[in-house]
N, C-alpha and C. Protein backbone atom coordinates (compact mmCIF):
# COMPACT_ATOMS: atom_id res chain seq x y z
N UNK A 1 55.97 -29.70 -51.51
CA UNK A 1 55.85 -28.24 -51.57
C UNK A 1 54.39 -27.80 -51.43
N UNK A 2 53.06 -28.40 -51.99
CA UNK A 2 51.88 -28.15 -51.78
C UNK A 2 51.80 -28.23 -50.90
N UNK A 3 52.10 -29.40 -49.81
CA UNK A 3 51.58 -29.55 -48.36
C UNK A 3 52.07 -28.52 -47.58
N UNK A 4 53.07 -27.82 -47.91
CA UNK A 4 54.41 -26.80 -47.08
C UNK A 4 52.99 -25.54 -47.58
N UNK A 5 52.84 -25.09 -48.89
CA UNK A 5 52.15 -23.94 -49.17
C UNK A 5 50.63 -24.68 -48.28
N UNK A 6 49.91 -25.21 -48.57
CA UNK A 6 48.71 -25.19 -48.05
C UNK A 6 48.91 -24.91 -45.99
N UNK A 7 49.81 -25.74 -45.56
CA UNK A 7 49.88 -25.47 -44.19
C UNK A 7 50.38 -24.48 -43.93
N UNK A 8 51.00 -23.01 -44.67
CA UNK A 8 51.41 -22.39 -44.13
C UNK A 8 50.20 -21.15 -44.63
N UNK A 9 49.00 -21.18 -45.78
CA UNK A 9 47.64 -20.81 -46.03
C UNK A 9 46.90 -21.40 -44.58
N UNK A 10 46.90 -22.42 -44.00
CA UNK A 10 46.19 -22.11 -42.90
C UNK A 10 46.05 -21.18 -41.46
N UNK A 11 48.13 -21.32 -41.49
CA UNK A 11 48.36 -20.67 -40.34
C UNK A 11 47.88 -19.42 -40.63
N UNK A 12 48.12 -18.93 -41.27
CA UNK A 12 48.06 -17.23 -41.89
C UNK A 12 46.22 -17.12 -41.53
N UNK A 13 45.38 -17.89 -41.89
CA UNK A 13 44.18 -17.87 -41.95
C UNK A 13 43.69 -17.86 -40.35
N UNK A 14 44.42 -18.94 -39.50
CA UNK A 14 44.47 -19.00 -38.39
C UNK A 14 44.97 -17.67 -37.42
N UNK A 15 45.86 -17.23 -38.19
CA UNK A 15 46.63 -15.82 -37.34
C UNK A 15 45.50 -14.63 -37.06
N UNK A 16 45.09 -14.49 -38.31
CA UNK A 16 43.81 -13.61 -38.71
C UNK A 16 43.13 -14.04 -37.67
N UNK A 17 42.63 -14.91 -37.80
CA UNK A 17 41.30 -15.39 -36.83
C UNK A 17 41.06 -14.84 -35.65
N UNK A 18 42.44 -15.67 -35.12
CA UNK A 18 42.61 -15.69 -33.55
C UNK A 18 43.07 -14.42 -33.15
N UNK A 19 43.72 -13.60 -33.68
CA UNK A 19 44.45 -11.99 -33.52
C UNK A 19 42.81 -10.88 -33.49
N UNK A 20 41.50 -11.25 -34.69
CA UNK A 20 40.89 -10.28 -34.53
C UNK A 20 39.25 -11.10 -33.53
N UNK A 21 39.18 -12.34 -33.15
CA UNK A 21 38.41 -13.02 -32.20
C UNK A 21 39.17 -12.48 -30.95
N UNK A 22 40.29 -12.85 -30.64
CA UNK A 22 40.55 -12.41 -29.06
C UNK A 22 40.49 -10.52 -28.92
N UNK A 23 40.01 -9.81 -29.82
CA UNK A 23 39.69 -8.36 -29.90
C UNK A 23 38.05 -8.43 -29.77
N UNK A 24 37.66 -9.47 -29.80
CA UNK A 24 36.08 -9.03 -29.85
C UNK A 24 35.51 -8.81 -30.98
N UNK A 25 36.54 -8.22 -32.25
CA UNK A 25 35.70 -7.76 -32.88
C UNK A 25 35.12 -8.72 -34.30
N UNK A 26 34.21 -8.31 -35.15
CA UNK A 26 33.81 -8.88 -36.27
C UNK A 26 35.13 -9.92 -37.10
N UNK A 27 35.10 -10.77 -37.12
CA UNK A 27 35.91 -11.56 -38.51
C UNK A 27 35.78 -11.12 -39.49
N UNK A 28 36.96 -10.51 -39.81
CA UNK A 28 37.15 -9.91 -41.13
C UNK A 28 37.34 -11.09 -42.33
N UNK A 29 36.78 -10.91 -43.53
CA UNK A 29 37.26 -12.10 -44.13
C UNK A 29 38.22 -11.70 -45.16
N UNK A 30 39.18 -12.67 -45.65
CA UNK A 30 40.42 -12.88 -46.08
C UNK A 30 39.64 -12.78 -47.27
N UNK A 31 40.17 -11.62 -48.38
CA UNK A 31 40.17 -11.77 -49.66
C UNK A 31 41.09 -12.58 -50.91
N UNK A 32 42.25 -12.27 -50.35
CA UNK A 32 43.36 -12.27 -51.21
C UNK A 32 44.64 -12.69 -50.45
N UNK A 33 45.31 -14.15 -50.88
CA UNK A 33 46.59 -14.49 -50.44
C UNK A 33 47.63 -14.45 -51.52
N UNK A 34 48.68 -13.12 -51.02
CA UNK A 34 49.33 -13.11 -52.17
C UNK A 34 50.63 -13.82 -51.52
N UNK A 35 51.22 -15.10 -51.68
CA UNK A 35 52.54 -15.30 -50.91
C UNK A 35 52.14 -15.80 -49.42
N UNK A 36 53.31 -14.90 -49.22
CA UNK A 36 52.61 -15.32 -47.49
C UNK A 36 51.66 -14.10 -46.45
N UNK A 37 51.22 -13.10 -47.82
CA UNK A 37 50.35 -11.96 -47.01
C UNK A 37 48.65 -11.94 -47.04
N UNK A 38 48.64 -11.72 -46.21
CA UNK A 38 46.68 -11.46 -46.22
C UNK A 38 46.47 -10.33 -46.62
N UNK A 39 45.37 -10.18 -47.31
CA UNK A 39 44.72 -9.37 -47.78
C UNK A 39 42.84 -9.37 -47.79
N UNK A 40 42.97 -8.36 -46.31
CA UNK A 40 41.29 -9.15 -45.67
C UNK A 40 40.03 -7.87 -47.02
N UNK A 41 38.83 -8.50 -46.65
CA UNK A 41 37.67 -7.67 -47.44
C UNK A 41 37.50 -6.47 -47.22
N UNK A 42 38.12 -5.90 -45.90
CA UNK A 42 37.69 -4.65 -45.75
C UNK A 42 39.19 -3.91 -45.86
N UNK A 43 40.51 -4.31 -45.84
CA UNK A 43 41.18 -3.54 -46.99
C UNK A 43 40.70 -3.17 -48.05
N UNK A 44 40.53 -4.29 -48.81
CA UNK A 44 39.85 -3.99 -50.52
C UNK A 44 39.05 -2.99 -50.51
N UNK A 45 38.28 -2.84 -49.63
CA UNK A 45 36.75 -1.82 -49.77
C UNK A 45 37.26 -0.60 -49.32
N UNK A 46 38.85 -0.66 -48.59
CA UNK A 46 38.93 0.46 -48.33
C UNK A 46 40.24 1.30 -49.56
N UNK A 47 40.32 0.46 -49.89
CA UNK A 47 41.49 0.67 -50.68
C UNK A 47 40.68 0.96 -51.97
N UNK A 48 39.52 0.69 -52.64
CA UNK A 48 38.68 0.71 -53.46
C UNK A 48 38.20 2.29 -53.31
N UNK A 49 38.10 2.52 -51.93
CA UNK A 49 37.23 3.83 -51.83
C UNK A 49 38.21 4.64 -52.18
N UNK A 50 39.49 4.89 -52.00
CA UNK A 50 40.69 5.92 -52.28
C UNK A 50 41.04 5.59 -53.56
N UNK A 51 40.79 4.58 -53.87
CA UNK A 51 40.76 4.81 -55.76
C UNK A 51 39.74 5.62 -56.41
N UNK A 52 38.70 5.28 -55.67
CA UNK A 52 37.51 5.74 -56.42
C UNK A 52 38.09 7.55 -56.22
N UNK A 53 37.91 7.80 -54.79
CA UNK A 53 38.29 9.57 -54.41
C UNK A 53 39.47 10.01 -55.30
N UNK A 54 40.45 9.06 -55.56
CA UNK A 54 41.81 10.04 -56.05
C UNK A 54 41.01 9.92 -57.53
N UNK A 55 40.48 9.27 -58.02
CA UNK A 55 39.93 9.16 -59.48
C UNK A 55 38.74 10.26 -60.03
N UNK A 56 38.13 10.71 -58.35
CA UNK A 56 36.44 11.41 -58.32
C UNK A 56 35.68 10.67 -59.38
N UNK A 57 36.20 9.37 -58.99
CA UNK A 57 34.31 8.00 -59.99
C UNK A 57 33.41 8.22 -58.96
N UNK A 58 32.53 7.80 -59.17
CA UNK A 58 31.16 7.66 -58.51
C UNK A 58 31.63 6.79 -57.44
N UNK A 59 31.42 6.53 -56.48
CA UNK A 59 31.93 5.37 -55.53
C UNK A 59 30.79 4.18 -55.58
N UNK A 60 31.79 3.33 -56.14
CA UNK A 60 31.21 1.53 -56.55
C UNK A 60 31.87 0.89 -55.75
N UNK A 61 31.06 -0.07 -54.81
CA UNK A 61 31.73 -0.91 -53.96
C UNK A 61 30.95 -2.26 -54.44
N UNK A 62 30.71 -2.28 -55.32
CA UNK A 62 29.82 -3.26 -55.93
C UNK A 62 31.27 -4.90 -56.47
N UNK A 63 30.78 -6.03 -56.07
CA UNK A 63 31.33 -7.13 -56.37
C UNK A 63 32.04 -7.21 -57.78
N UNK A 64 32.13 -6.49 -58.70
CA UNK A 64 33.16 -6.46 -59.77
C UNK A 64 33.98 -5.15 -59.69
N UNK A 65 33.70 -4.27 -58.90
CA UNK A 65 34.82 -3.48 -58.50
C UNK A 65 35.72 -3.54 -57.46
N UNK A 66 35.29 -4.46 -56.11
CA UNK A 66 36.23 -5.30 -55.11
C UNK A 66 37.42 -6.00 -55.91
N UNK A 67 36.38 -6.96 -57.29
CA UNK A 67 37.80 -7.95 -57.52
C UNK A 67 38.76 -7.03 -58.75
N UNK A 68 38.01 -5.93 -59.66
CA UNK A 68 39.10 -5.19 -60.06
C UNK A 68 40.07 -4.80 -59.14
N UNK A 69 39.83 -3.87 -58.21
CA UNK A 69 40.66 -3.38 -57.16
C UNK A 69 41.78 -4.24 -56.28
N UNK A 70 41.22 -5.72 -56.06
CA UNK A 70 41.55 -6.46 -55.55
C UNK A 70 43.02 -7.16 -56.58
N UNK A 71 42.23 -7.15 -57.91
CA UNK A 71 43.75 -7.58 -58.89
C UNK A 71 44.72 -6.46 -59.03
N UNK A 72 44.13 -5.09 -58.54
CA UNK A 72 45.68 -3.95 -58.54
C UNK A 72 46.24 -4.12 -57.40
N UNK A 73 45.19 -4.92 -56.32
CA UNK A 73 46.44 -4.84 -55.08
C UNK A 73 47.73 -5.80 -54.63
N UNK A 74 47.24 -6.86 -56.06
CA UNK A 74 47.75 -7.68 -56.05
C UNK A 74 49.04 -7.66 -56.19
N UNK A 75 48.79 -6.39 -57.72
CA UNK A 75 50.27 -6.15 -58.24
C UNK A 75 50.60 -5.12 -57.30
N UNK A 76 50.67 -4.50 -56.63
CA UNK A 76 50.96 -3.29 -55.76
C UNK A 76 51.67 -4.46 -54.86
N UNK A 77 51.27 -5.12 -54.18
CA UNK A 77 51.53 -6.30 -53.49
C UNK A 77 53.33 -6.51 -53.83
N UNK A 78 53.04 -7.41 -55.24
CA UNK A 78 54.25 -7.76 -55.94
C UNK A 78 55.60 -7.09 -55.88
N UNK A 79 55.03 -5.18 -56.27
CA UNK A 79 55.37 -4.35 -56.62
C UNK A 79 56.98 -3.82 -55.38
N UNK A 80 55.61 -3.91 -53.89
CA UNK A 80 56.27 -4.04 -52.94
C UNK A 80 57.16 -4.99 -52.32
N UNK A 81 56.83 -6.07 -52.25
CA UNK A 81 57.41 -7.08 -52.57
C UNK A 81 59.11 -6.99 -52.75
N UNK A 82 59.35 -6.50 -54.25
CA UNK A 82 60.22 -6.34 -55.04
C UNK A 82 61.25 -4.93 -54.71
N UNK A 83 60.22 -4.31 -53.81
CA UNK A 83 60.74 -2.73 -53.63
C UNK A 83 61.50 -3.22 -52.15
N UNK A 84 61.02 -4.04 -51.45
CA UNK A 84 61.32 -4.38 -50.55
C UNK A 84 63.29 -4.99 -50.26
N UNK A 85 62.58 -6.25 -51.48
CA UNK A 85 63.63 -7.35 -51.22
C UNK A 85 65.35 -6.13 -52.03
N UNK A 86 64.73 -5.09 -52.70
CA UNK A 86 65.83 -4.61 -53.15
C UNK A 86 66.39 -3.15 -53.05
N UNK A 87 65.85 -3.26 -51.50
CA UNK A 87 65.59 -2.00 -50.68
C UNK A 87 65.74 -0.42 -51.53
N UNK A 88 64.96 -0.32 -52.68
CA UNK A 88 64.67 0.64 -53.43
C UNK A 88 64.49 1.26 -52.22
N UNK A 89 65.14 2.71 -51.90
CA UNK A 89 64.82 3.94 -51.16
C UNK A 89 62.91 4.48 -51.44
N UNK A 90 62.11 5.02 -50.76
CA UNK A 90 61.01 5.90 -50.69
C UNK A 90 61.34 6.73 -50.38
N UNK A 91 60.39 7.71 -51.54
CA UNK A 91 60.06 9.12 -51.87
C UNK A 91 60.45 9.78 -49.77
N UNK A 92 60.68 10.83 -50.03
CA UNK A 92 60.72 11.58 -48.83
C UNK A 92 59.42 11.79 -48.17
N UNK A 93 58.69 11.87 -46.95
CA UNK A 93 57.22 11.89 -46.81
C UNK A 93 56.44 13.33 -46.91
N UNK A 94 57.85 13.87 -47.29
CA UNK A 94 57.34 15.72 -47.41
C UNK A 94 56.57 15.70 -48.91
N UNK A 95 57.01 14.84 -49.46
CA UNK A 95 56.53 14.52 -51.19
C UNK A 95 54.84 14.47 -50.58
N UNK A 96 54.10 13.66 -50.12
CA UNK A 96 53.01 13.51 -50.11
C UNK A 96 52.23 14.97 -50.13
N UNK A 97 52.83 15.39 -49.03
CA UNK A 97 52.41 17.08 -48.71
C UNK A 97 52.05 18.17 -49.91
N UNK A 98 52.97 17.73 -50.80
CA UNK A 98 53.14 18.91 -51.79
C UNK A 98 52.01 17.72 -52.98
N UNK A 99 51.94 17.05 -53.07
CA UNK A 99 51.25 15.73 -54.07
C UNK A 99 49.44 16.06 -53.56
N UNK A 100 49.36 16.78 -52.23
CA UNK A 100 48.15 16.64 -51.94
C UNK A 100 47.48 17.86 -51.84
N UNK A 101 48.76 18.58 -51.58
CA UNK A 101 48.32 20.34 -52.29
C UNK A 101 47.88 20.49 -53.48
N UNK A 102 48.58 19.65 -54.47
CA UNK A 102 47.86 19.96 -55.96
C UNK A 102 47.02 19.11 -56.33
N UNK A 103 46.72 18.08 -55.59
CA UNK A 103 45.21 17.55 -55.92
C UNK A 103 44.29 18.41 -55.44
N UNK A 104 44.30 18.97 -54.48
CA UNK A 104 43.25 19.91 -53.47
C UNK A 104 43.13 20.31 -54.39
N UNK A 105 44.27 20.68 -55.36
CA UNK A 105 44.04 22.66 -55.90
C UNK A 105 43.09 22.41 -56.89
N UNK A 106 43.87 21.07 -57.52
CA UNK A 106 43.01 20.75 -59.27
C UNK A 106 41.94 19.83 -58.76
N UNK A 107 41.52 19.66 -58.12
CA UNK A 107 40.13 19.34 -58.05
C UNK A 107 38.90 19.82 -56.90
N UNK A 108 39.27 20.50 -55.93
CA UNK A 108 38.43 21.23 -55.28
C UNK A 108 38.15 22.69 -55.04
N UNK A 109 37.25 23.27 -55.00
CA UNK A 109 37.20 24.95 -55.18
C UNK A 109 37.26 25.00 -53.65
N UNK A 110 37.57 24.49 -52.64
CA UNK A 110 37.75 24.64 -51.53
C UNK A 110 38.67 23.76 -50.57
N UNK A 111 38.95 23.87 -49.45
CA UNK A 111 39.15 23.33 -48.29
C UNK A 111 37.94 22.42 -48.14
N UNK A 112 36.52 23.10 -47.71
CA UNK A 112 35.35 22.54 -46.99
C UNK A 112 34.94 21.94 -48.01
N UNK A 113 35.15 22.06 -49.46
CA UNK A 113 34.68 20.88 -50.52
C UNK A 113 35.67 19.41 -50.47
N UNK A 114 36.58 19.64 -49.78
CA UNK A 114 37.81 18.77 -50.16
C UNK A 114 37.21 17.73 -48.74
N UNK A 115 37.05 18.44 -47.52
CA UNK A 115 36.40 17.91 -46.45
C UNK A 115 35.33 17.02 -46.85
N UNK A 116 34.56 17.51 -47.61
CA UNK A 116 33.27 16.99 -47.39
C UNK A 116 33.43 15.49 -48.23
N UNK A 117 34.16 15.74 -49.52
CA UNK A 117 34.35 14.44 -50.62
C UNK A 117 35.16 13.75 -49.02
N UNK A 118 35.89 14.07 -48.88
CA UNK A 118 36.53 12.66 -47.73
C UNK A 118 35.73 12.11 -46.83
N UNK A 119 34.90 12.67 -46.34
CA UNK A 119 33.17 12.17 -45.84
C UNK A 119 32.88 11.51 -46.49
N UNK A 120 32.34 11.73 -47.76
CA UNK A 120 31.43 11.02 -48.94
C UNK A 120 32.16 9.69 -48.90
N UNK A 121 33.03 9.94 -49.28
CA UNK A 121 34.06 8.36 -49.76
C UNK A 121 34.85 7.37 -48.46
N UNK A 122 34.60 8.12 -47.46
CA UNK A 122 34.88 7.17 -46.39
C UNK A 122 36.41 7.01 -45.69
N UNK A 123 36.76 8.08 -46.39
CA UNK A 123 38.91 8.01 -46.65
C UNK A 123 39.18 9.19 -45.47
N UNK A 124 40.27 9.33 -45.35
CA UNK A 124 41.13 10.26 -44.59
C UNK A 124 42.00 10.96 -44.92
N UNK A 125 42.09 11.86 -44.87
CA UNK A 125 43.69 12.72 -45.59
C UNK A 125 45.04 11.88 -45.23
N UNK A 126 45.01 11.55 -44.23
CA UNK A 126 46.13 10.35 -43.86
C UNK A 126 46.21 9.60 -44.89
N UNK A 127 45.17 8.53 -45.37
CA UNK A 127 45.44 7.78 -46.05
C UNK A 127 45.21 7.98 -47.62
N UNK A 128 45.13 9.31 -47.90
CA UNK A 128 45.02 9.73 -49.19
C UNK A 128 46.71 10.12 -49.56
N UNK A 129 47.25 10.66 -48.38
CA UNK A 129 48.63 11.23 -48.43
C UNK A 129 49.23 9.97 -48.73
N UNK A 130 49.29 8.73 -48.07
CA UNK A 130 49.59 7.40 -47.56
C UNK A 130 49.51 6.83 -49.29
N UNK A 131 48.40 7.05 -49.61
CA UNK A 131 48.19 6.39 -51.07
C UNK A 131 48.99 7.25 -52.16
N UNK A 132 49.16 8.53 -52.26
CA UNK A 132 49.75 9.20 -52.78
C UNK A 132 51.48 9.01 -53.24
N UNK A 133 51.99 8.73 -51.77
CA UNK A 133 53.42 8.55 -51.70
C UNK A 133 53.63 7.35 -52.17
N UNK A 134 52.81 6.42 -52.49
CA UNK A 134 53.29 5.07 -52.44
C UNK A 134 53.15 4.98 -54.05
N UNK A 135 52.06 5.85 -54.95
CA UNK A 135 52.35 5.96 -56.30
C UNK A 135 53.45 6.94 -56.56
N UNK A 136 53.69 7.79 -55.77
CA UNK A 136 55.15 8.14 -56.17
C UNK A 136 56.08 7.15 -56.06
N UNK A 137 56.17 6.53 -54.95
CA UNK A 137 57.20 5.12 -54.74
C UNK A 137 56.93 4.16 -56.37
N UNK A 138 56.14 4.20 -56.52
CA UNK A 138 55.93 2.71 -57.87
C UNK A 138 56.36 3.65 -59.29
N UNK A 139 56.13 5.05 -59.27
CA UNK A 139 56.77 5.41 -60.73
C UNK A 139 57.95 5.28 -60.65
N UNK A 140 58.84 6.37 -59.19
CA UNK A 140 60.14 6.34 -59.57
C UNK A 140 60.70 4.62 -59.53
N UNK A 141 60.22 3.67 -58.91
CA UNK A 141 60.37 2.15 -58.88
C UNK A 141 60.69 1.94 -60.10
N UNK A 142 59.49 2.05 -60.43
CA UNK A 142 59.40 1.87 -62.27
C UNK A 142 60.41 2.31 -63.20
N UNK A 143 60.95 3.61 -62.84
CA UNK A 143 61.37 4.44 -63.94
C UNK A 143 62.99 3.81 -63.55
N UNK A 144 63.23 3.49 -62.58
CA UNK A 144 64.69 3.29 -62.49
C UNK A 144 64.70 1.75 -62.76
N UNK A 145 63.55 0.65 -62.26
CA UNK A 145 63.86 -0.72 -62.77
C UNK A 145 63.81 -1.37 -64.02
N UNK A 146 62.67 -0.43 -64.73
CA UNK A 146 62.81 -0.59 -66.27
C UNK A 146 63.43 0.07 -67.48
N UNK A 147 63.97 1.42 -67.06
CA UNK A 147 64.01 1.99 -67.86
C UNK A 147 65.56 1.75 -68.20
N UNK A 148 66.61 1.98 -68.04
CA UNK A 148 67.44 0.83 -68.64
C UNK A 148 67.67 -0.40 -69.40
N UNK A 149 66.76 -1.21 -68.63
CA UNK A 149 66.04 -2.25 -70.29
C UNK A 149 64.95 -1.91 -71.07
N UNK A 150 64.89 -0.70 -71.10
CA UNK A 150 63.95 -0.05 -72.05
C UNK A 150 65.33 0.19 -72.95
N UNK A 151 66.31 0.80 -72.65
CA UNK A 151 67.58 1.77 -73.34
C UNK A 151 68.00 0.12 -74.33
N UNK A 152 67.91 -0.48 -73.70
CA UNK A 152 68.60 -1.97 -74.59
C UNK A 152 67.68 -2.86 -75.69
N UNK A 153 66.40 -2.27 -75.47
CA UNK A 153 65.46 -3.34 -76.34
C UNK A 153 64.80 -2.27 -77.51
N UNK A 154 65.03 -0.96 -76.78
CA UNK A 154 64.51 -0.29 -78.08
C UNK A 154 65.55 0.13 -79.38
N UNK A 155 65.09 0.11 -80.85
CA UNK A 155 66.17 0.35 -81.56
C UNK A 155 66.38 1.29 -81.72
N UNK A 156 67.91 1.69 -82.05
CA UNK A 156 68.33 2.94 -82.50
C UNK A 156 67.78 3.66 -83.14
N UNK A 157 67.72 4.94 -82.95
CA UNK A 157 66.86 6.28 -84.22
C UNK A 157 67.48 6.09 -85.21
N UNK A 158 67.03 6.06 -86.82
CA UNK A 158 67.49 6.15 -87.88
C UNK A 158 68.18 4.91 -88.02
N UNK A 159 67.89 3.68 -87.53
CA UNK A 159 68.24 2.56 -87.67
C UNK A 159 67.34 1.43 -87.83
N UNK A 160 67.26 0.65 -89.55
CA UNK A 160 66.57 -0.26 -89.82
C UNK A 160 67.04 -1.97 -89.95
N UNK A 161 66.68 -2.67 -89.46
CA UNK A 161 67.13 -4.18 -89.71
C UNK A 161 66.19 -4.68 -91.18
N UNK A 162 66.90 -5.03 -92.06
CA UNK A 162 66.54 -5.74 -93.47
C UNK A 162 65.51 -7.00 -93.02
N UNK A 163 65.96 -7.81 -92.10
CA UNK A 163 64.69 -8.60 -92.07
C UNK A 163 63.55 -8.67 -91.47
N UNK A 164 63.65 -7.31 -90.75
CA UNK A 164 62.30 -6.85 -89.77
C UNK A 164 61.57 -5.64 -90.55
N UNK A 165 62.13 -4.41 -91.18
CA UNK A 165 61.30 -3.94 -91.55
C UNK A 165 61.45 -3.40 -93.14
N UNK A 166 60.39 -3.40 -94.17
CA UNK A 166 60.37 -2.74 -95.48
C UNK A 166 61.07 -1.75 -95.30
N UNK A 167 61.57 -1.66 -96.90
CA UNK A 167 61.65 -0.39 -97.22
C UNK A 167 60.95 0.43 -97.30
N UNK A 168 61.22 1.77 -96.88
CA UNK A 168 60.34 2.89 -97.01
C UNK A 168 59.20 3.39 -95.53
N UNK A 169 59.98 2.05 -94.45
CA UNK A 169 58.72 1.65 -93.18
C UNK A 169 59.19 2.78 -92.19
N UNK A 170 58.66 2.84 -91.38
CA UNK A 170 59.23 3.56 -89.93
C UNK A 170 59.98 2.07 -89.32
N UNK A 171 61.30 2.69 -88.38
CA UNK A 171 61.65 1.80 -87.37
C UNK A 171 60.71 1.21 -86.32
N UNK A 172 60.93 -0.17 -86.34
CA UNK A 172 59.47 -0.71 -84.67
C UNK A 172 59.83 0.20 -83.90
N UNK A 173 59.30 0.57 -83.45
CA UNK A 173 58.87 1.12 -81.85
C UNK A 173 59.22 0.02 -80.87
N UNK A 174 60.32 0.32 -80.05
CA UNK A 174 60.02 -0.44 -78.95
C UNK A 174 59.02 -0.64 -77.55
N UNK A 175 59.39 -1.39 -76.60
CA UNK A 175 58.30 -1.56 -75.88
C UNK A 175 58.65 -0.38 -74.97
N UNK A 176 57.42 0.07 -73.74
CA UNK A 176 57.58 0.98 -73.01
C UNK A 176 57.91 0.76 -71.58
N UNK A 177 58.28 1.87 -71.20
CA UNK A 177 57.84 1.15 -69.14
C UNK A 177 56.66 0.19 -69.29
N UNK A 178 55.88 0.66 -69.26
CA UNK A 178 54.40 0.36 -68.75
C UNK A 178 54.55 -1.35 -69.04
N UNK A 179 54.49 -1.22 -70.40
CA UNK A 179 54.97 -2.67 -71.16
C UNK A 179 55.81 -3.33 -70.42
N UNK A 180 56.87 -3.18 -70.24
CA UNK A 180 58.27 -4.12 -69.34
C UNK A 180 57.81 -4.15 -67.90
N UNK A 181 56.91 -3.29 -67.61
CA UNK A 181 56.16 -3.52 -65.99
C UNK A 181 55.43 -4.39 -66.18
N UNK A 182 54.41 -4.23 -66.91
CA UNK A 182 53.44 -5.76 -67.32
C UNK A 182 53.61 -6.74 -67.39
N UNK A 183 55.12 -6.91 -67.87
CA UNK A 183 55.84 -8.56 -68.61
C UNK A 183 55.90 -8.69 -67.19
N UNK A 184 56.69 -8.08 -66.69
CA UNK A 184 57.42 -8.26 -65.18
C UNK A 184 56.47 -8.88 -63.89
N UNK A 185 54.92 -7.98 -64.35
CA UNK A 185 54.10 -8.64 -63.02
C UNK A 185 53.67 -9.92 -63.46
N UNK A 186 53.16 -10.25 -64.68
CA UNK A 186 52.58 -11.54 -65.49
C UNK A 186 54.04 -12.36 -64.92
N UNK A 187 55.01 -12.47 -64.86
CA UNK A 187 56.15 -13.21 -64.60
C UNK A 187 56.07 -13.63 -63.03
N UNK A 188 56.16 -12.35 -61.99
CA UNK A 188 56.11 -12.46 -61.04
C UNK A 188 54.87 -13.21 -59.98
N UNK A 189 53.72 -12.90 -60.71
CA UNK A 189 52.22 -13.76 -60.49
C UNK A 189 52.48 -14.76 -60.68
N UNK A 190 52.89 -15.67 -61.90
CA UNK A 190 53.76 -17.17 -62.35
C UNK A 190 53.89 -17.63 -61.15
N UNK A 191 55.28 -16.64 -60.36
CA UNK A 191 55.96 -17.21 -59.56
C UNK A 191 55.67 -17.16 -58.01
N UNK A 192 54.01 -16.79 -58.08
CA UNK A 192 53.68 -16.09 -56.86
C UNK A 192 52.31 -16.34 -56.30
N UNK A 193 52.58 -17.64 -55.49
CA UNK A 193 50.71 -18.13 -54.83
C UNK A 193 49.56 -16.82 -54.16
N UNK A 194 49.26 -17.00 -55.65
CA UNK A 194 48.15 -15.87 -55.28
C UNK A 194 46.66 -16.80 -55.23
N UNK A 195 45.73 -16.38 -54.44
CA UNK A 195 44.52 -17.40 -54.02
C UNK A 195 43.35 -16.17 -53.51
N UNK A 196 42.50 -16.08 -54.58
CA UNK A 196 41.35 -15.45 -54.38
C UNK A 196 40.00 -16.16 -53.23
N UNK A 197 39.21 -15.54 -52.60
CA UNK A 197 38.43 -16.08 -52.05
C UNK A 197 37.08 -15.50 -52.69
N UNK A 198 36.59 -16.24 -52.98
CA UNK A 198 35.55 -15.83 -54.23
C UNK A 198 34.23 -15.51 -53.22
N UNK A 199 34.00 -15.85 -51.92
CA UNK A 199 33.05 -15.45 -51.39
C UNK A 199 33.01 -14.19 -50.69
N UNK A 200 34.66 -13.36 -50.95
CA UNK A 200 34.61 -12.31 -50.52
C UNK A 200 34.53 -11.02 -51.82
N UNK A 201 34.06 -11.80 -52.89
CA UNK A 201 33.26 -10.83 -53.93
C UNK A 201 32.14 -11.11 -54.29
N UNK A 202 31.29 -11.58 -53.51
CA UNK A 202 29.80 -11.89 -54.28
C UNK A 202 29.07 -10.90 -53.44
């Protein structure tokens, strides 16, 4: 099975190569192999910059914000992955439209201010819309894959177990989405050749 995963890490490395050499252009380098997908350096940096804009941080493209960014794309990766193999439906693309009206609204006093930050940060309204819909895609993901085993693990209101909690205690709290998403990617990473290239964060 190593020899099967490592030879099929080359081809992929090889595909890259030869697909952006016979273009002429620069070799992009491979950050991140999640499975059997590439994930080259200048995704990350670009995918970094539309975090930074939908967030309005300062824009850091600095080598510990590549590999933060680089471990959310990982799970985004997964995420899809999973959205894929279980052909979860996506948001309608009219959703983006209305998702990017009210960012405009709540964070720019203009049109030509909204222009200019997409300058600054290097992004496109395309791919701000693009990034937009796809966190709509991962909540409702979320809300329909976990939240049902949320309904089963949390305990009943006004219901105490004698050997879990005192008298006089509040009922545990069960766990949340967020929580049962977490277990879920830590599980799925387990099961999932992921391979950093460490020279594409220094």
């Amino acid at each position: 099975m190593k020899d099967k995963n490592e030879g099929s890490a080359r081809a992929i490395f090889l595909a890259v190569l030869l697909t952006v050499a016979a273009s002429g252009a620069v070799v992009d380098r491979i950050a991140v192999i999640v499975g059997t997908k590439v994930i080259t350096e200048s995704q990350v940096l670009q995918e970094l910059r539309l975090t930074e804009f939908l967030n309005q941080a300062p824009l850091d493209l600095g080598p510990a914000k590549k590999r933060e960014e680089a471990e959310r794309m990982v799970d985004q990766q997964l995420i899809r992955n999973e959205i894929t193999t279980s052909q979860f439906p996506m948001p309608a693309a009219e959703s983006a439209d209305t998702m990017l009206a009210d960012f405009r609204r709540d964070h720019f006093v203009s049109n030509a201010a909204f222009r200019a930050a997409l300058t600054r940060y290097g992004v496109t309204e395309a791919e701000v819309k693009e990034r937009l819909l796809w966190q709509l895609a991962v909540i409702q993901f979320t809300d329909q894959r976990f939240r049902p085993e949320l309904a089963l693990t949390t305990p009943p209101a006004n219901t105490q177990s004698a050997d879990r909690v005192k008298p006089g205690t509040e009922t545990p709290a069960g766990p949340s989405v967020d929580q049962l998403l977490e277990q879920w990617l830590k599980q799925a990473r387990s099961n999932t050749r992921v391979i950093f290239k460490q020279e594409a964060f220094e």
